[in-house]
PDB file of N, CA and C in Angstrom:
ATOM      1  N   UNK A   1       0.848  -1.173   0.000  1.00  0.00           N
ATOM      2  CA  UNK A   1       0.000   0.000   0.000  1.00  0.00           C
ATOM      3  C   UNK A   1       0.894   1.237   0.000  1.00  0.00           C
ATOM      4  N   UNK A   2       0.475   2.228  -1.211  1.00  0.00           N
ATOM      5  CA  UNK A   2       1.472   3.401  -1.057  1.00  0.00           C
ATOM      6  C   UNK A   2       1.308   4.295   0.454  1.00  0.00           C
ATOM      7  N   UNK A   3       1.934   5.240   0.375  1.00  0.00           N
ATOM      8  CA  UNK A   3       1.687   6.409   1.348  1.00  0.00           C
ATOM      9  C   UNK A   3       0.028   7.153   1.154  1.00  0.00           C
ATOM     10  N   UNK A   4      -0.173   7.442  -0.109  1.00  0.00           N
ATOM     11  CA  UNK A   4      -1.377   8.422  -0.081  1.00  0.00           C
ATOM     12  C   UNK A   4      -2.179   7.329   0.520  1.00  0.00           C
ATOM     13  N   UNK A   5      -2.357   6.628   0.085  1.00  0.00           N
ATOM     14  CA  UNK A   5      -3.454   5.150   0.399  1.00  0.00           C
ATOM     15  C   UNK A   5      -3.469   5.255   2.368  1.00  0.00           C
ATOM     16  N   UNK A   6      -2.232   4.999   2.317  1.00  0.00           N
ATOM     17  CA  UNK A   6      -2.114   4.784   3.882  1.00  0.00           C
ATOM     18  C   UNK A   6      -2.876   6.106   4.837  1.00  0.00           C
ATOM     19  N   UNK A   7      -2.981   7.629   4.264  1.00  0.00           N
ATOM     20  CA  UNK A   7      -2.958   8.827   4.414  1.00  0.00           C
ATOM     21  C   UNK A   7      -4.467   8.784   4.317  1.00  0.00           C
ATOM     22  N   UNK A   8      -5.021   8.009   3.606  1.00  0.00           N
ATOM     23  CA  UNK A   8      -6.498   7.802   3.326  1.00  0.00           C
ATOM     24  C   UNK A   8      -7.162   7.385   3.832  1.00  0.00           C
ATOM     25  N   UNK A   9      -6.938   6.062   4.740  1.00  0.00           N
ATOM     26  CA  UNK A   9      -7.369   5.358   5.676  1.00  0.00           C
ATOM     27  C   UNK A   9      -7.451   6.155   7.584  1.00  0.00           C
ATOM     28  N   UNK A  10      -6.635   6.962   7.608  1.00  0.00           N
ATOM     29  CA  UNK A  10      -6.757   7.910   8.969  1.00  0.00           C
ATOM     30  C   UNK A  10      -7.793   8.598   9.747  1.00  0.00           C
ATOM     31  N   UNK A  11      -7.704   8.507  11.048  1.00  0.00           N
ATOM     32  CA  UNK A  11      -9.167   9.316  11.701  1.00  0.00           C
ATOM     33  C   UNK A  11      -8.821  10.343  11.479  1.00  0.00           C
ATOM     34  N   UNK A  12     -10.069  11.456  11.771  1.00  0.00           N
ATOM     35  CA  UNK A  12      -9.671  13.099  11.455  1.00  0.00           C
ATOM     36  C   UNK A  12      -9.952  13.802  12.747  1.00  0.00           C
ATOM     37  N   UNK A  13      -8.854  14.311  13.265  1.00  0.00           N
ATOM     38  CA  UNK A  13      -8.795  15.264  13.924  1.00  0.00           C
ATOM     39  C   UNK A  13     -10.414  16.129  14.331  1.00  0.00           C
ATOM     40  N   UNK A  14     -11.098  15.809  15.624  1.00  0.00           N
ATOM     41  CA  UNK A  14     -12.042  16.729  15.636  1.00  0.00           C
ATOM     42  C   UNK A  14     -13.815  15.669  15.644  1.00  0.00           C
ATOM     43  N   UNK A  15     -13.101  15.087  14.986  1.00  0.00           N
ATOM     44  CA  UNK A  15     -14.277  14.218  14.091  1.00  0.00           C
ATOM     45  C   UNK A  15     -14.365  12.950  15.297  1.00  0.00           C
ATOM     46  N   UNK A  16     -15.841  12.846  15.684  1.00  0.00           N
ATOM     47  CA  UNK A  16     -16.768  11.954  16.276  1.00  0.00           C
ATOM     48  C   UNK A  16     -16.424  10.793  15.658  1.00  0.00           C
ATOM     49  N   UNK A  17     -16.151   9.652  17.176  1.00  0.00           N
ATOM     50  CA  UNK A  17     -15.755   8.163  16.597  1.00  0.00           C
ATOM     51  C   UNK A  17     -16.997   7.486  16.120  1.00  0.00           C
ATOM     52  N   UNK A  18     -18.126   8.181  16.517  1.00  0.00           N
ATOM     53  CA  UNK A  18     -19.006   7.644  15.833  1.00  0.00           C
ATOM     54  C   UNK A  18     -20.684   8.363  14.893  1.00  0.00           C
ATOM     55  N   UNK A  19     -19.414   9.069  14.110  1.00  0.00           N
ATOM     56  CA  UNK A  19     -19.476   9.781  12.669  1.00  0.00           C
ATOM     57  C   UNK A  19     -19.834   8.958  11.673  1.00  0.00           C
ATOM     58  N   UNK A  20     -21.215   8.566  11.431  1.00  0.00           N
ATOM     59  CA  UNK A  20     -21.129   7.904   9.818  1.00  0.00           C
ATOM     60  C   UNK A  20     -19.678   8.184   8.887  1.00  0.00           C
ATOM     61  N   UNK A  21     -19.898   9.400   8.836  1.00  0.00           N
ATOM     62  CA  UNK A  21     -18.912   9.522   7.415  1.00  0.00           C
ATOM     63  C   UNK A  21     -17.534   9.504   7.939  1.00  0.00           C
ATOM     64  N   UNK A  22     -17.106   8.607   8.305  1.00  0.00           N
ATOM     65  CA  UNK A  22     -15.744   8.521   9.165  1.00  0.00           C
ATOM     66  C   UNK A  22     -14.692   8.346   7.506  1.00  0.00           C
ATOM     67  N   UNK A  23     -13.505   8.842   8.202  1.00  0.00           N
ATOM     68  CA  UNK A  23     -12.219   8.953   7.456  1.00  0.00           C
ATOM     69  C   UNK A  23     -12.736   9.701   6.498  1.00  0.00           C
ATOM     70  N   UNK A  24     -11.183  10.203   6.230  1.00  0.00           N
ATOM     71  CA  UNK A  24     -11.481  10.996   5.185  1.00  0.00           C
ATOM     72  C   UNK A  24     -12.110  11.351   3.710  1.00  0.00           C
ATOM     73  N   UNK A  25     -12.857  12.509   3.143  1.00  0.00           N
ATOM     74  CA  UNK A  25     -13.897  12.555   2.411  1.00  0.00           C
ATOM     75  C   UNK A  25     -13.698  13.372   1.253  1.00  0.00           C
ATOM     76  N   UNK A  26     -14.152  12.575  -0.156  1.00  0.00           N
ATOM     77  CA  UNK A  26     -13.860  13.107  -1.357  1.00  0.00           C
ATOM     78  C   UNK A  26     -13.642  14.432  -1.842  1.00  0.00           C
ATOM     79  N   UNK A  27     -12.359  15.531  -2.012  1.00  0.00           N
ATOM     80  CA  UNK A  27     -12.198  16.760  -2.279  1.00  0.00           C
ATOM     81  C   UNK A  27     -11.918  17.242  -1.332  1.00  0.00           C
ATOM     82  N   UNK A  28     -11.716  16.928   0.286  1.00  0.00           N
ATOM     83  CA  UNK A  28     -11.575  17.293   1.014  1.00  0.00           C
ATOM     84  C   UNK A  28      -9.790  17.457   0.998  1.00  0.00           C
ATOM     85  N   UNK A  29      -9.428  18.280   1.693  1.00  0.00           N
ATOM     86  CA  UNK A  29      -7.759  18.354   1.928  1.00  0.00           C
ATOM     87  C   UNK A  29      -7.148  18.233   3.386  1.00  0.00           C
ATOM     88  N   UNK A  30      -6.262  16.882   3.481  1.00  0.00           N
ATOM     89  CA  UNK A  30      -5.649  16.524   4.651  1.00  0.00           C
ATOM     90  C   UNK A  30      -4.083  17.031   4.811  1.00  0.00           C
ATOM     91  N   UNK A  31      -4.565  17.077   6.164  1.00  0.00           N
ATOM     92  CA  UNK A  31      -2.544  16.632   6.374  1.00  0.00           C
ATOM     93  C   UNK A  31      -2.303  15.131   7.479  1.00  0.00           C
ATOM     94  N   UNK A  32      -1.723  15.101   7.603  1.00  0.00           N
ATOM     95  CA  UNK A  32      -0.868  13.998   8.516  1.00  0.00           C
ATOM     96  C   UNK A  32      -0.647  14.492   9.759  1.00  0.00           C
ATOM     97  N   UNK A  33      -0.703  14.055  10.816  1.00  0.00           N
ATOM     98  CA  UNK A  33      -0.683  14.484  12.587  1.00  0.00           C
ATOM     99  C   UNK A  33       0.895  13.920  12.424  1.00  0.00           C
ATOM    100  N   UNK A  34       2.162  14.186  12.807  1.00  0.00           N
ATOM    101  CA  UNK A  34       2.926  12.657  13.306  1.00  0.00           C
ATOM    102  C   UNK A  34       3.849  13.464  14.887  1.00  0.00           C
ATOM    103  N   UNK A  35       3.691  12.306  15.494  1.00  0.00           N
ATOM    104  CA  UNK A  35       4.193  12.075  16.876  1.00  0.00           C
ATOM    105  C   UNK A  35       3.343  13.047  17.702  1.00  0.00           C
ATOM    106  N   UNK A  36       3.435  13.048  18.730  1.00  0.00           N
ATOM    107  CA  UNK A  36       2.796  13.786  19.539  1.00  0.00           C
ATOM    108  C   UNK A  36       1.694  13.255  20.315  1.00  0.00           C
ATOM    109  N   UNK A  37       0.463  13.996  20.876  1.00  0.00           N
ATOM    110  CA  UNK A  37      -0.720  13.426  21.562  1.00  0.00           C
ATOM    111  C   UNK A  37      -1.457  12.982  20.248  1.00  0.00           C
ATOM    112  N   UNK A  38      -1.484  13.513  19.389  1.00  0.00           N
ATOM    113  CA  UNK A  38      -2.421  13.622  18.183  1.00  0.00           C
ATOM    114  C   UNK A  38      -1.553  12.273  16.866  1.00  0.00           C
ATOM    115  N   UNK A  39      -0.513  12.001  17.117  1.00  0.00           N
ATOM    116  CA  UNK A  39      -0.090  11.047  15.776  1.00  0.00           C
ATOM    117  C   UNK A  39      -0.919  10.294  15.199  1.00  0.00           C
ATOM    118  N   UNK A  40      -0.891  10.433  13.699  1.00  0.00           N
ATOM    119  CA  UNK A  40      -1.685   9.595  12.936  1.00  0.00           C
ATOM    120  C   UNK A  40      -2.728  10.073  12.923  1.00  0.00           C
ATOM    121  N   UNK A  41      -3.582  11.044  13.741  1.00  0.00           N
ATOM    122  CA  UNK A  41      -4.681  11.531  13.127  1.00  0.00           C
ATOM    123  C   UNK A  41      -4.330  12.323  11.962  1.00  0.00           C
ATOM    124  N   UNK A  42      -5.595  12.857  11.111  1.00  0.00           N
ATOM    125  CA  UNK A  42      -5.637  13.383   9.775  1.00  0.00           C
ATOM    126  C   UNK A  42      -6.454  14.502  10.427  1.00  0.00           C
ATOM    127  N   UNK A  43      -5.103  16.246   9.725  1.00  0.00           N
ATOM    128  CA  UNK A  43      -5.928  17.234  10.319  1.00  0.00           C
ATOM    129  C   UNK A  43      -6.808  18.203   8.864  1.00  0.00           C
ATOM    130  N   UNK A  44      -8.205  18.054   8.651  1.00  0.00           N
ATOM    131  CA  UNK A  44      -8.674  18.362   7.821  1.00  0.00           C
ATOM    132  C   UNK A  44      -8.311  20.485   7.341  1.00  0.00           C
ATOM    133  N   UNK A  45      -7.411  20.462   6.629  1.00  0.00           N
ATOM    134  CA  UNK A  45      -7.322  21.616   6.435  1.00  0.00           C
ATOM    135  C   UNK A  45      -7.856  22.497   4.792  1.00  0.00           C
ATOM    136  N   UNK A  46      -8.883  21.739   4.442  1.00  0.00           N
ATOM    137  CA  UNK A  46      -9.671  22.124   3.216  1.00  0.00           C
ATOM    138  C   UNK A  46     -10.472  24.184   3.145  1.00  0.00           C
ATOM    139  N   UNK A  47      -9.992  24.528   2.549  1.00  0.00           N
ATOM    140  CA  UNK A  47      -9.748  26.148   2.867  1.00  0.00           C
ATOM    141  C   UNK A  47      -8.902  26.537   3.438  1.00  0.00           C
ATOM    142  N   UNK A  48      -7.926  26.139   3.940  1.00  0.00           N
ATOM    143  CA  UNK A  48      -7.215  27.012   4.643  1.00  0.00           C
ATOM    144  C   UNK A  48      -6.233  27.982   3.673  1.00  0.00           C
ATOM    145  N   UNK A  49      -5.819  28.956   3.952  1.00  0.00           N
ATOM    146  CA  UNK A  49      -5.057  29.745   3.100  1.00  0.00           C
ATOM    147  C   UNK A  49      -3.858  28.988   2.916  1.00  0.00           C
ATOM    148  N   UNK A  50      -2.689  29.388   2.508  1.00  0.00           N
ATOM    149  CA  UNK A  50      -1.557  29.524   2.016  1.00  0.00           C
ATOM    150  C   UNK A  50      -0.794  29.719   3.512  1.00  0.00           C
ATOM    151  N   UNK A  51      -1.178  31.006   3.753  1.00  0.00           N
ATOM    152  CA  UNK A  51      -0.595  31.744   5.028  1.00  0.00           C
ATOM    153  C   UNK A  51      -0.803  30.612   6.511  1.00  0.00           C
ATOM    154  N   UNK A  52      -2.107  30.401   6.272  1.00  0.00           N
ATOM    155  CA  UNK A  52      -2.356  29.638   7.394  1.00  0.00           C
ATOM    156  C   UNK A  52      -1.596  28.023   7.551  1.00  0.00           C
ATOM    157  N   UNK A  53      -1.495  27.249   6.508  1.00  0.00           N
ATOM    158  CA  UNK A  53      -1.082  26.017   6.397  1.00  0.00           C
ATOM    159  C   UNK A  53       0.845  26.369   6.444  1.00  0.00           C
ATOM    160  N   UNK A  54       0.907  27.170   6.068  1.00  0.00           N
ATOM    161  CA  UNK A  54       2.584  27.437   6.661  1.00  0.00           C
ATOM    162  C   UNK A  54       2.910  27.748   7.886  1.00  0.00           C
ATOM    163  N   UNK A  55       1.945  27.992   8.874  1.00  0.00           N
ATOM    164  CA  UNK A  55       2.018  28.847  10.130  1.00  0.00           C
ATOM    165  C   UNK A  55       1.585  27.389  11.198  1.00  0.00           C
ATOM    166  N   UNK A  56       1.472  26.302  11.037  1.00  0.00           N
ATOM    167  CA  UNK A  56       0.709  24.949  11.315  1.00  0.00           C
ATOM    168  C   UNK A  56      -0.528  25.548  12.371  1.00  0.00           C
ATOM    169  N   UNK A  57      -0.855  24.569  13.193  1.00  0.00           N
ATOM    170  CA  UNK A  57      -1.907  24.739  13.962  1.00  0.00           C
ATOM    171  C   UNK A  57      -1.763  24.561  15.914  1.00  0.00           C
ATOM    172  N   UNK A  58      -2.359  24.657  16.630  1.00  0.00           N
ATOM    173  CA  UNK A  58      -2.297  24.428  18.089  1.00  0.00           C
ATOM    174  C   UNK A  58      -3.829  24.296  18.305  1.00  0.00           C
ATOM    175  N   UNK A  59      -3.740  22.660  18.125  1.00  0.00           N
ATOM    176  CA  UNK A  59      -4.858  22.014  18.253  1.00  0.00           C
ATOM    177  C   UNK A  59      -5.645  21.724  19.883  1.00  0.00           C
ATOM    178  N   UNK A  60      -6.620  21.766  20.194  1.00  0.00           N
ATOM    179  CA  UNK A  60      -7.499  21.990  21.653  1.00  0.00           C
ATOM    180  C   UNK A  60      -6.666  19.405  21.840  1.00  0.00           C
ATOM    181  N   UNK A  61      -6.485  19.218  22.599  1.00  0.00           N
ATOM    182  CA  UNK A  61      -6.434  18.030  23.339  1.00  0.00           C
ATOM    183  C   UNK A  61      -6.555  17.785  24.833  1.00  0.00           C
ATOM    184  N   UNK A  62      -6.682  16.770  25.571  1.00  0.00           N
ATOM    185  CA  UNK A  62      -6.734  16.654  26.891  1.00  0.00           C
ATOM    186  C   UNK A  62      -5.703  15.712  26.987  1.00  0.00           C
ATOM    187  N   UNK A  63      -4.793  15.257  25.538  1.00  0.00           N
ATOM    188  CA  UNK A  63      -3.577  14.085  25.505  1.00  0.00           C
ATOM    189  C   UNK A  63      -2.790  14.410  26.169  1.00  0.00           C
ATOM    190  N   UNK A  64      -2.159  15.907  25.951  1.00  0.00           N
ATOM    191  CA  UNK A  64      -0.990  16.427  25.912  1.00  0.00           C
ATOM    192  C   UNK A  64      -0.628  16.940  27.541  1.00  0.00           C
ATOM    193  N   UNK A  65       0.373  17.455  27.880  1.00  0.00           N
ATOM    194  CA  UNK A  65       1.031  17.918  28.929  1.00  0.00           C
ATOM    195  C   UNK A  65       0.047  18.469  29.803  1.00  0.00           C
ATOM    196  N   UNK A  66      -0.591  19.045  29.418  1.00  0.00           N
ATOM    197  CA  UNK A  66      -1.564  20.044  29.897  1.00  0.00           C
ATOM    198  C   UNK A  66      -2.747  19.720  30.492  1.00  0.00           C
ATOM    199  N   UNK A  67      -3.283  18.673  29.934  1.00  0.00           N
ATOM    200  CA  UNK A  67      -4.368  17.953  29.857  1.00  0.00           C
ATOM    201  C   UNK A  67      -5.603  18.869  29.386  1.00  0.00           C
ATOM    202  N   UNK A  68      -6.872  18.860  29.717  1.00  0.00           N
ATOM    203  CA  UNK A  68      -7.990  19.225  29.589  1.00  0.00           C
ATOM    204  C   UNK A  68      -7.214  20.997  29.432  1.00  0.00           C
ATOM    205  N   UNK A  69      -7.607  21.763  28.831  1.00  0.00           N
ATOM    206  CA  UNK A  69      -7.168  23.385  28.551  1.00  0.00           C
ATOM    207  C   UNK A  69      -5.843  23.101  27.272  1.00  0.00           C
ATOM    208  N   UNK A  70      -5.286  22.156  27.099  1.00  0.00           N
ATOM    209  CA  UNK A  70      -3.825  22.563  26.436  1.00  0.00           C
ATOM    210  C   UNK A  70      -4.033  21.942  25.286  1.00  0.00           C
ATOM    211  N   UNK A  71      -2.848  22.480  24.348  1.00  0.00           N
ATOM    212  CA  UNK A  71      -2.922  22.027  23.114  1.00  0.00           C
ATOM    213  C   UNK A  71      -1.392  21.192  22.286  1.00  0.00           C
ATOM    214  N   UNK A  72      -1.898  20.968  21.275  1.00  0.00           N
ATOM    215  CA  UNK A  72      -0.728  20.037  20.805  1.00  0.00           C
ATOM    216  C   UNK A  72      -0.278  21.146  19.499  1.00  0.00           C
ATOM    217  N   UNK A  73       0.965  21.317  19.372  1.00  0.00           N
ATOM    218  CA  UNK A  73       1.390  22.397  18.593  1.00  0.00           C
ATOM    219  C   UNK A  73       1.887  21.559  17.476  1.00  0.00           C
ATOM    220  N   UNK A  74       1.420  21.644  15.737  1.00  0.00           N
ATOM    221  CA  UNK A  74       1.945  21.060  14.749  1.00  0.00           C
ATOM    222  C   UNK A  74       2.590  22.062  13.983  1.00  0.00           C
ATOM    223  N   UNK A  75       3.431  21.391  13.577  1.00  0.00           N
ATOM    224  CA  UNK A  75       3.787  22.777  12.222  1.00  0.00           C
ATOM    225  C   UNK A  75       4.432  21.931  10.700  1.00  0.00           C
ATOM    226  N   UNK A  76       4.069  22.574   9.859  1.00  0.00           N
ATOM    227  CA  UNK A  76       4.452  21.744   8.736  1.00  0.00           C
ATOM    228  C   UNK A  76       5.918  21.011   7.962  1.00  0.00           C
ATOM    229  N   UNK A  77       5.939  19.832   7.701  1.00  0.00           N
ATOM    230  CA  UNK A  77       7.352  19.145   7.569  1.00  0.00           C
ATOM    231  C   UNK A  77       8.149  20.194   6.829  1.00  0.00           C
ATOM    232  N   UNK A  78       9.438  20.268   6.520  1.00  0.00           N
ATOM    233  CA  UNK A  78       9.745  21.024   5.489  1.00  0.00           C
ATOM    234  C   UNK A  78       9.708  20.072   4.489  1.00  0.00           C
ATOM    235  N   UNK A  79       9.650  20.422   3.013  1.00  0.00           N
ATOM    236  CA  UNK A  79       9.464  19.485   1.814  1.00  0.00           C
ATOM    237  C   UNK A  79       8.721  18.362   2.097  1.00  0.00           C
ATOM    238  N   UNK A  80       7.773  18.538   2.894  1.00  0.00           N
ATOM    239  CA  UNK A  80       6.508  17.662   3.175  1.00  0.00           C
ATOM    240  C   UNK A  80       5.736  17.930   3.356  1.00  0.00           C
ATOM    241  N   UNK A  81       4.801  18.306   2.260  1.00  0.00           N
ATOM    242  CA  UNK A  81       3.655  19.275   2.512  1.00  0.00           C
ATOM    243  C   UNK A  81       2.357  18.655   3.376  1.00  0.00           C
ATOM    244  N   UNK A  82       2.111  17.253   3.158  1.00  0.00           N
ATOM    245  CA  UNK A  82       1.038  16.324   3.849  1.00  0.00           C
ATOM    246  C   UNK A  82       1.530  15.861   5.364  1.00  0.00           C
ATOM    247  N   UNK A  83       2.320  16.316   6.002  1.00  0.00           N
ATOM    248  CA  UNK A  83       2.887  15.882   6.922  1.00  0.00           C
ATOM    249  C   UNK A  83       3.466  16.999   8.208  1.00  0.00           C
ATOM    250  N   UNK A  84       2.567  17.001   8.994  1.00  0.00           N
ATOM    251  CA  UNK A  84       3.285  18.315  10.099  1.00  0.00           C
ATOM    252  C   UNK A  84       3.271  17.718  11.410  1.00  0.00           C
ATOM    253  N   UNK A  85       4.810  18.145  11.893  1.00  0.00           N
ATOM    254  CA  UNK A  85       5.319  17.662  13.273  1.00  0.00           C
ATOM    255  C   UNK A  85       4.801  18.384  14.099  1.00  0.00           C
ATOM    256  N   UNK A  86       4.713  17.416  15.449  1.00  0.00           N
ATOM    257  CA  UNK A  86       4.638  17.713  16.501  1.00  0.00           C
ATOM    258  C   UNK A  86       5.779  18.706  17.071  1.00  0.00           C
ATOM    259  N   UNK A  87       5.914  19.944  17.919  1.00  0.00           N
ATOM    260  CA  UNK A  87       6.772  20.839  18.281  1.00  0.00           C
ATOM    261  C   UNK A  87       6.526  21.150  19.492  1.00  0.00           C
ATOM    262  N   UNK A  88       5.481  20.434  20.400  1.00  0.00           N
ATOM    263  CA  UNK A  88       5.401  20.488  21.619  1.00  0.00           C
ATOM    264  C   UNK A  88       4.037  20.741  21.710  1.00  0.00           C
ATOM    265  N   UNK A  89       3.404  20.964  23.244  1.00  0.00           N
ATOM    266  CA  UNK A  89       2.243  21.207  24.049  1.00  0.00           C
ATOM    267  C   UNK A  89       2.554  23.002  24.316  1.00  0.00           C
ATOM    268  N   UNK A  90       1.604  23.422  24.445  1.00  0.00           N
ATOM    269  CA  UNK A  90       0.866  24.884  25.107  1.00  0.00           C
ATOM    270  C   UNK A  90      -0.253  24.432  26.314  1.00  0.00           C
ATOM    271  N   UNK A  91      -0.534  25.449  27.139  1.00  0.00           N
ATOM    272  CA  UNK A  91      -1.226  25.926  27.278  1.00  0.00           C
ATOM    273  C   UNK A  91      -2.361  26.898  27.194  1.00  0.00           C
ATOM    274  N   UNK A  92      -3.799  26.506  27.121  1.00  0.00           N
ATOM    275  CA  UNK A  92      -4.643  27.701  26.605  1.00  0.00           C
ATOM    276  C   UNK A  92      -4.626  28.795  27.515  1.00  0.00           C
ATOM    277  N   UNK A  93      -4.709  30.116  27.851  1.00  0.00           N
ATOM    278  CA  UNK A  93      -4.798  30.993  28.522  1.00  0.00           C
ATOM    279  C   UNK A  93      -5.838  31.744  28.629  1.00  0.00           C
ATOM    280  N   UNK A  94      -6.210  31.874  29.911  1.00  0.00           N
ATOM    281  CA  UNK A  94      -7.496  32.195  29.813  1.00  0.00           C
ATOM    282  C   UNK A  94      -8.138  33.451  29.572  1.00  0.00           C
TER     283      UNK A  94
END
């Protein structure tokens, strides 16, 4: 099985385990979670700008350091556009 294939089969970030329309969905645009609280999920970033998908994300989890309030910080591979690392935990502030 190639990579995209493998990339296809992933839960999505956000998304109810018990979501009819589970995994990912036709025209939609993913990236790759890897390492962290979040690895291997698929983070649906369909619209996002240019600006925004270079800047990665600091996703809401209760996995990470922080637990319940903190987040898991991704940012995008270099020369890997489907693929953004883990760079640590935050805290949300209130």
């Amino acid at each position: 099985m190639g990579g995209d294939e493998e990339l296809l089969r992933g839960r999505i970030y956000g998304q109810d385990h018990d979501d009819p329309r589970r995994g990912p969905q036709p025209g939609r645009s993913y990236v790759q979670l890897v390492a962290g609280p979040l690895d291997g999920l698929l983070l649906d970033v369909t619209g996002w700008t240019p600006q925004e998908t270079a800047s990665g994300a600091a996703l809401e989890t209760e996995l990470g350091r922080f637990g319940a309030g903190g987040r898991a910080l991704y940012e995008p591979r270099p020369g890997d556009p489907v693929r953004w690392d883990w760079s640590g935990d935050a805290r949300d502030t209130p």
